[in-house]
C-alpha atoms as a PDB file:
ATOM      1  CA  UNK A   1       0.000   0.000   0.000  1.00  0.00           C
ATOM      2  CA  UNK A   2       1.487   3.461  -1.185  1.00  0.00           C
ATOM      3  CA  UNK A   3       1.930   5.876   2.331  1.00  0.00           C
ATOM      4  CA  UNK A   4       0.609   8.908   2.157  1.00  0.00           C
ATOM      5  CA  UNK A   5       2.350  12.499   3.260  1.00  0.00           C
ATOM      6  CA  UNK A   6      -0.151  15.205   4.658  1.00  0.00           C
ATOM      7  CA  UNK A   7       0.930  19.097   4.883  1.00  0.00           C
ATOM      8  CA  UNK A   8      -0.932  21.663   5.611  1.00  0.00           C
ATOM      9  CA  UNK A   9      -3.222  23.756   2.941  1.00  0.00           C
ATOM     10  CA  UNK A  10      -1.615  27.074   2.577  1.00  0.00           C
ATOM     11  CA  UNK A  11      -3.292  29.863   4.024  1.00  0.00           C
ATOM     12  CA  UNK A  12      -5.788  27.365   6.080  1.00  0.00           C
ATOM     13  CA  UNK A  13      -2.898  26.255   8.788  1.00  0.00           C
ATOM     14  CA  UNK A  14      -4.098  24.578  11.523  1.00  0.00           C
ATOM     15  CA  UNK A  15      -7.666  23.817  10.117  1.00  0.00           C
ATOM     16  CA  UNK A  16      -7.035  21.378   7.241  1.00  0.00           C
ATOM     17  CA  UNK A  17      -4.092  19.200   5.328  1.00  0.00           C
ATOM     18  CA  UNK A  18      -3.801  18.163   1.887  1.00  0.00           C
ATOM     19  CA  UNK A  19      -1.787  14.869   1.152  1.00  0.00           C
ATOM     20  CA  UNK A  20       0.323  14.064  -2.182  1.00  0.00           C
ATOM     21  CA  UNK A  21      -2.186  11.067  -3.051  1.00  0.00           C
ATOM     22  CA  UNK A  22      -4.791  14.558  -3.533  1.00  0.00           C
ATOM     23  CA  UNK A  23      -6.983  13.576  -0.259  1.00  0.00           C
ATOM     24  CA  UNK A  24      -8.335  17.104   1.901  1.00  0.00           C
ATOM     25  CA  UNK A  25      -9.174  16.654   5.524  1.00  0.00           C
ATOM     26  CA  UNK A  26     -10.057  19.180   8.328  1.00  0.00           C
ATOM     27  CA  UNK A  27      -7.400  18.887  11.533  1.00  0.00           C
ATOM     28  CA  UNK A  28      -8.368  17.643  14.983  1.00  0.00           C
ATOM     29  CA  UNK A  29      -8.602  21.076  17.142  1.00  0.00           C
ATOM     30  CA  UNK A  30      -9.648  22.561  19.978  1.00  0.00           C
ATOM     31  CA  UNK A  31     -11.840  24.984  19.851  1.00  0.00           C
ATOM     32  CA  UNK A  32     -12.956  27.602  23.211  1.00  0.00           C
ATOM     33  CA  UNK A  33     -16.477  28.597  22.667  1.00  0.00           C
ATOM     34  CA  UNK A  34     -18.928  30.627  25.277  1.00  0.00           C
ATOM     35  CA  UNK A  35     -21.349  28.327  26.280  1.00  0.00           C
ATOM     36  CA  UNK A  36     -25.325  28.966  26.804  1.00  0.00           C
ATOM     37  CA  UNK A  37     -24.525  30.466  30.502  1.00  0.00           C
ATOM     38  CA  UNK A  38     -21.563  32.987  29.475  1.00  0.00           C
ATOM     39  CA  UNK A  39     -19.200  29.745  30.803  1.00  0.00           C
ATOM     40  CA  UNK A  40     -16.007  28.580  28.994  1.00  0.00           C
ATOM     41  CA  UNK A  41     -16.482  25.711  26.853  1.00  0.00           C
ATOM     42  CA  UNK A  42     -13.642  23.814  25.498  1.00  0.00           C
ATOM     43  CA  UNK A  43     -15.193  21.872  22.134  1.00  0.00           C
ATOM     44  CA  UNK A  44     -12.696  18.822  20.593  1.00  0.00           C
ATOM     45  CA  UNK A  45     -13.178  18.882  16.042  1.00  0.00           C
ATOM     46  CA  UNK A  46     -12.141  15.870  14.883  1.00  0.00           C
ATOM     47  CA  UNK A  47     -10.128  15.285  11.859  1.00  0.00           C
ATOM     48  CA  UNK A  48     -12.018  13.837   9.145  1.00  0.00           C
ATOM     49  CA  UNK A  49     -11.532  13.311   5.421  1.00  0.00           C
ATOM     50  CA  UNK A  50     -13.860  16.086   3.164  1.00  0.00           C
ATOM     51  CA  UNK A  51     -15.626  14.901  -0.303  1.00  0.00           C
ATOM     52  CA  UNK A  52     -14.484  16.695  -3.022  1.00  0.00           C
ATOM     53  CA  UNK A  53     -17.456  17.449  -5.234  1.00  0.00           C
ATOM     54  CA  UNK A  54     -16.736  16.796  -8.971  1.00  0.00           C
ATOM     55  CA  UNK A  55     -17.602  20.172 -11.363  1.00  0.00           C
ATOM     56  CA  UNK A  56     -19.028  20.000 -14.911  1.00  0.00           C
ATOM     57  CA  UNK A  57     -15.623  20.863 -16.133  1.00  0.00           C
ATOM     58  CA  UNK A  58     -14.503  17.461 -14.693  1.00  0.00           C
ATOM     59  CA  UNK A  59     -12.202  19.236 -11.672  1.00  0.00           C
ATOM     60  CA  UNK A  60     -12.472  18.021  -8.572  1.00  0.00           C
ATOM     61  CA  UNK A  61     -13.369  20.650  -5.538  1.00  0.00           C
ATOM     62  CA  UNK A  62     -13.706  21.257  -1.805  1.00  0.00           C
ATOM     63  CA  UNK A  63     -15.224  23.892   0.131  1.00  0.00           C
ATOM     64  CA  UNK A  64     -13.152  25.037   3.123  1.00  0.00           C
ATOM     65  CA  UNK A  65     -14.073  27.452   5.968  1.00  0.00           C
ATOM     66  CA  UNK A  66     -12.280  29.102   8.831  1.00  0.00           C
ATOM     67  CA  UNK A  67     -14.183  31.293  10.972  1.00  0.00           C
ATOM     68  CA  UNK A  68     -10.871  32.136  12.981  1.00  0.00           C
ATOM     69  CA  UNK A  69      -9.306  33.530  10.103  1.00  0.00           C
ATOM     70  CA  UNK A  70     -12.137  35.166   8.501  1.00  0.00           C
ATOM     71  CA  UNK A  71     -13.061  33.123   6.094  1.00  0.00           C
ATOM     72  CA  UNK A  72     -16.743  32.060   5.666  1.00  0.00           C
ATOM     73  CA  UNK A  73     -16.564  29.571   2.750  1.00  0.00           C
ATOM     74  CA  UNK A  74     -14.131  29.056  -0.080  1.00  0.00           C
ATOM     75  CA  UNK A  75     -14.569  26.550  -2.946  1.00  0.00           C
ATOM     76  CA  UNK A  76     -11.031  24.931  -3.666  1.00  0.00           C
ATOM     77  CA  UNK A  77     -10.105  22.890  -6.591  1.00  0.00           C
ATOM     78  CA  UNK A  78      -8.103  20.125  -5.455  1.00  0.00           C
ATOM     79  CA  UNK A  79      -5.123  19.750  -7.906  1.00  0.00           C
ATOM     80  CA  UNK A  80      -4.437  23.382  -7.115  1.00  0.00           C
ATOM     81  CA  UNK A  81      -4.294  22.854  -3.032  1.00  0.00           C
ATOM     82  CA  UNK A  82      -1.742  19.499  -3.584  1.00  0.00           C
ATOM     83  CA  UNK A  83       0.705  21.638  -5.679  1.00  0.00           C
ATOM     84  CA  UNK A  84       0.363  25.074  -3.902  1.00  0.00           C
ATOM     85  CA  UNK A  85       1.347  23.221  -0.589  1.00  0.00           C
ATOM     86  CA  UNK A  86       3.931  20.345  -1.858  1.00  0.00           C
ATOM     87  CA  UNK A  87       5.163  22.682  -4.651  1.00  0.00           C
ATOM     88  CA  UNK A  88       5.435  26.405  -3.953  1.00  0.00           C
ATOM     89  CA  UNK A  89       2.558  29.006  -5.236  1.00  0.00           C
ATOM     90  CA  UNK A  90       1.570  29.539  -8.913  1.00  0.00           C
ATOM     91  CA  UNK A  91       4.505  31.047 -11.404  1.00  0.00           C
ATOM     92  CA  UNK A  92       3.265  33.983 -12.809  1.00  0.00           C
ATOM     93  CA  UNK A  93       1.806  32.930 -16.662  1.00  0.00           C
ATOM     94  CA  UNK A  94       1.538  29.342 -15.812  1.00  0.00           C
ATOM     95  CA  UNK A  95      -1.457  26.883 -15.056  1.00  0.00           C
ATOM     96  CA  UNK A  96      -1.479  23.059 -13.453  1.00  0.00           C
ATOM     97  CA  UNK A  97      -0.724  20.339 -15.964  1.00  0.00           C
ATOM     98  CA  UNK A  98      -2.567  17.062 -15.365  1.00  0.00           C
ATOM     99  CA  UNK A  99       0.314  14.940 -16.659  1.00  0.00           C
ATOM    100  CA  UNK A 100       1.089  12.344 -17.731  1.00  0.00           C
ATOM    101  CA  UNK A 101      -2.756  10.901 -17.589  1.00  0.00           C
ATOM    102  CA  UNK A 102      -4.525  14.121 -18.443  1.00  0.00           C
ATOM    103  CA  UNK A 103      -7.240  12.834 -15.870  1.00  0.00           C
ATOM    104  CA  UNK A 104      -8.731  15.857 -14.442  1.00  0.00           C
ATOM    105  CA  UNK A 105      -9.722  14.044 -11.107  1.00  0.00           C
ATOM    106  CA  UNK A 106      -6.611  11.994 -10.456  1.00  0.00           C
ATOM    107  CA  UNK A 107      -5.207  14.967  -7.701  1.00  0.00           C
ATOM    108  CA  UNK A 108      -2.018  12.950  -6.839  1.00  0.00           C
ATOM    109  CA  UNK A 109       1.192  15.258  -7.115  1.00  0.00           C
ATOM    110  CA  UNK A 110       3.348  12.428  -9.212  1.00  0.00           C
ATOM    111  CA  UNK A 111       0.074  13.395 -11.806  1.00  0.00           C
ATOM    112  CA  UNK A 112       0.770  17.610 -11.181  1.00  0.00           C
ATOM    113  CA  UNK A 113       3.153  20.317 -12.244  1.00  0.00           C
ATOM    114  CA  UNK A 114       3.207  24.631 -12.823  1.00  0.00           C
ATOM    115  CA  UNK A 115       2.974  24.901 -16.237  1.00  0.00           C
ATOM    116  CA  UNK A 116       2.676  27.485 -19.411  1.00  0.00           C
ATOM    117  CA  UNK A 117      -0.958  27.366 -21.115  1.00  0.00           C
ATOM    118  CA  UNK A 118       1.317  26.120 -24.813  1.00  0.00           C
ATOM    119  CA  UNK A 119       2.742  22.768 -22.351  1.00  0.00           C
ATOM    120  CA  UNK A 120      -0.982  22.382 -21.196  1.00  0.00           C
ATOM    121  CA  UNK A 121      -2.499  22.278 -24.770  1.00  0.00           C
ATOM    122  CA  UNK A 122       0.938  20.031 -26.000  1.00  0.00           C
ATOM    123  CA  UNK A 123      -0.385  17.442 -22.893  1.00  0.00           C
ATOM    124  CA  UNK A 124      -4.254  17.018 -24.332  1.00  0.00           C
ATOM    125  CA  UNK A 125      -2.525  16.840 -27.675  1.00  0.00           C
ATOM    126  CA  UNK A 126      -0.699  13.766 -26.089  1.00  0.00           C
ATOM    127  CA  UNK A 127      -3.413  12.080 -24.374  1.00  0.00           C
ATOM    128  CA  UNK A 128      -5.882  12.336 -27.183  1.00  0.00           C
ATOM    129  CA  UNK A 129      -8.204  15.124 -24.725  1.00  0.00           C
ATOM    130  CA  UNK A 130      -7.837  18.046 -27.145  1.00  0.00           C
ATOM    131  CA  UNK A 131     -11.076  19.400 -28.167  1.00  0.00           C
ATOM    132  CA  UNK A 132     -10.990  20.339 -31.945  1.00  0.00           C
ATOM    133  CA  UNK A 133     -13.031  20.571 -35.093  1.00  0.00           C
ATOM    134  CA  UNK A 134     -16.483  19.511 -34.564  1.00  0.00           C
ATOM    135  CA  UNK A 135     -15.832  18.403 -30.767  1.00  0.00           C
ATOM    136  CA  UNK A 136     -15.073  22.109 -29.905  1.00  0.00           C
ATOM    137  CA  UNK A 137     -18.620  23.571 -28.925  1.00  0.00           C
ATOM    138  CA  UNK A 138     -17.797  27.443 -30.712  1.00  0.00           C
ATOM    139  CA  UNK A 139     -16.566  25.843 -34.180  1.00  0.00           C
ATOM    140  CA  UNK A 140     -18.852  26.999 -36.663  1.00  0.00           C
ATOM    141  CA  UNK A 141     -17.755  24.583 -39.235  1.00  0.00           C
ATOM    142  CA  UNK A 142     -18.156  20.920 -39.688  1.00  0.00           C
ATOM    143  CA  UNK A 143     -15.204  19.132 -40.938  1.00  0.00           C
ATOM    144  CA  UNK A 144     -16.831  18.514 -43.999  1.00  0.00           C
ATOM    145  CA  UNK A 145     -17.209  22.241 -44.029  1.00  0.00           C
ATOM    146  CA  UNK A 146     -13.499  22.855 -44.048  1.00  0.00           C
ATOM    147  CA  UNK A 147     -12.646  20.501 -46.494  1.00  0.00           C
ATOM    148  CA  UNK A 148     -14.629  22.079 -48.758  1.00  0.00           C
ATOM    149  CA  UNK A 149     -13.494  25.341 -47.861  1.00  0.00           C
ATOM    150  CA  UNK A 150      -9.615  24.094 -48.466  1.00  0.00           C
ATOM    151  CA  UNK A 151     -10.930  22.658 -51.832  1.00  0.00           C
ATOM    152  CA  UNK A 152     -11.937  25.793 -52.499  1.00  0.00           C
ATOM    153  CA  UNK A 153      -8.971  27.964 -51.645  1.00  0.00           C
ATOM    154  CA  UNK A 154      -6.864  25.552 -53.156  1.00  0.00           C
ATOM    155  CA  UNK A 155      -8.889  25.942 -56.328  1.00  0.00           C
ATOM    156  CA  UNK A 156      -8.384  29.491 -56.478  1.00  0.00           C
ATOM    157  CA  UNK A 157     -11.044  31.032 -54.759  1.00  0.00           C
ATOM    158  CA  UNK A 158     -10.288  34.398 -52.500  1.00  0.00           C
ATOM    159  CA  UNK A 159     -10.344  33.966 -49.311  1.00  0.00           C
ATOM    160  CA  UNK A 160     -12.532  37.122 -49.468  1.00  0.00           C
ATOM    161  CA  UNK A 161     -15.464  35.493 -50.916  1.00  0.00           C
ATOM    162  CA  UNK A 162     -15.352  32.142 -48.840  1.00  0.00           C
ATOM    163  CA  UNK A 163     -15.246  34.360 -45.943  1.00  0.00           C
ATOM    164  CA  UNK A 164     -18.164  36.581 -46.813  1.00  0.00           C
ATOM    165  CA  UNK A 165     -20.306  33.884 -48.020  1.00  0.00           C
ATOM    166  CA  UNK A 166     -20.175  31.755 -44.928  1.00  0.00           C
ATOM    167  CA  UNK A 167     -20.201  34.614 -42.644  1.00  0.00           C
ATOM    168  CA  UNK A 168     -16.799  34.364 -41.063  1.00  0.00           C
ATOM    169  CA  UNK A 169     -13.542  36.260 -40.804  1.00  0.00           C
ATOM    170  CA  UNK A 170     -11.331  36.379 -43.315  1.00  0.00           C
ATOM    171  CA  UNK A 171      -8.305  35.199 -40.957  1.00  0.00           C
ATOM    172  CA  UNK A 172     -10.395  32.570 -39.678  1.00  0.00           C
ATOM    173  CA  UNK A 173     -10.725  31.263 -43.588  1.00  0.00           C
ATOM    174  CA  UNK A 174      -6.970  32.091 -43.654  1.00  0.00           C
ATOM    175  CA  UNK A 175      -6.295  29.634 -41.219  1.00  0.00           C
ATOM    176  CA  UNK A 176      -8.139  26.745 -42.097  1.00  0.00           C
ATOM    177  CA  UNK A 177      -5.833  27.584 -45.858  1.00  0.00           C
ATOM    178  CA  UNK A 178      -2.815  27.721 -43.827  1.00  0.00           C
ATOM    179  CA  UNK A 179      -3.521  24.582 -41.799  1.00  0.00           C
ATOM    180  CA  UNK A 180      -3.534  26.437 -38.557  1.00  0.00           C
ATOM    181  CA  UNK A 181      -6.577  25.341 -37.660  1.00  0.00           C
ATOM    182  CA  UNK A 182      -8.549  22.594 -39.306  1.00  0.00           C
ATOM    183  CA  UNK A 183      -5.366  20.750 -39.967  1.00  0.00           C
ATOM    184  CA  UNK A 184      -7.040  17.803 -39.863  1.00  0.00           C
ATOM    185  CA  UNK A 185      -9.448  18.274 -42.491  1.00  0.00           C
ATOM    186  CA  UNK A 186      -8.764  16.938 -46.163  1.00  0.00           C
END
């Protein structure tokens, strides 16, 4: 069985730990309350594990709180508390990588790294979870579409007219020529 490491979740010290297999749990405390009489009451939290709730974008998350340091609720994403604490804070310009099995819910660090938005895309590239051509929910051509509209170009068409005629940008028709985007089409 693989042992797991827990360290505290930066900026939530002394209230809850993240480990490197990407489990969240709150930290057995004491906490000193005024009871219903004005007495002193001395209240024992236990540690338990929290549920991270999964989010349409296939993330996982957690919602911490810590009255003590002012801080009502906060909805976490997982992958980001496991490298923030076992890694260091965000570089500026760069993301978390889910690599090397592009799983968005596998949190362990050996799965995590800081990394530029260009390594990112290069990863789903990789493992096959890019969305392009029809997958991508703004394309407003089919692949079919873009074949036809290479034929075209190719043919000797302006890129002027395709554009105009489908109701798109002329760079976005100079791409698909180019094979900047659509590279996949015929």
């Amino acid at each position: 069985m693989e042992s797991e490491n827990w360290i505290p979740v930066v900026g939530f010290e002394g209230f809850y730990e993240v480990s490197d297999l990407g489990g969240v749990r709150s930290v057995t405390r004491e906490v000193t309350q005024l009871g219903p009489h004005g007495e002193t009451v001395v209240r024992r939290i236990n540690s338990r594990p929290l549920k991270p709730t999964p989010v349409d974008n296939g993330y996982s998350r957690v919602t911490l709180k810590a009255a003590a340091l002012g801080i009502k609720l906060r909805y976490c994403y997982v992958h980001r508390l496991v490298l923030e604490a076992f890694v260091g804070p965000c570089p500026e310009g760069q993301q978390v990588r889910h690599f090397p099995d592009g799983t968005r819910s596998n949190n362990r660090l050996s799965n995590l790294s800081w990394g530029t938005p260009k390594e990112n895309q290069a990863d789903r590239q990789v493992q096959g979870t890019a969305v392009n051509g029809d997958d991508c929910h703004l394309s407003k051509l089919t692949a079919e579409q873009a074949t036809e509209v290479r034929r075209r170009l190719d043919s000797g068409e302006r890129i002027r007219d395709v554009a105009r005629e489908l109701g798109m940008s002329e760079g976005a028709i100079g791409h698909i020529k180019a094979r900047r985007s659509w590279s996949k089409a015929l």
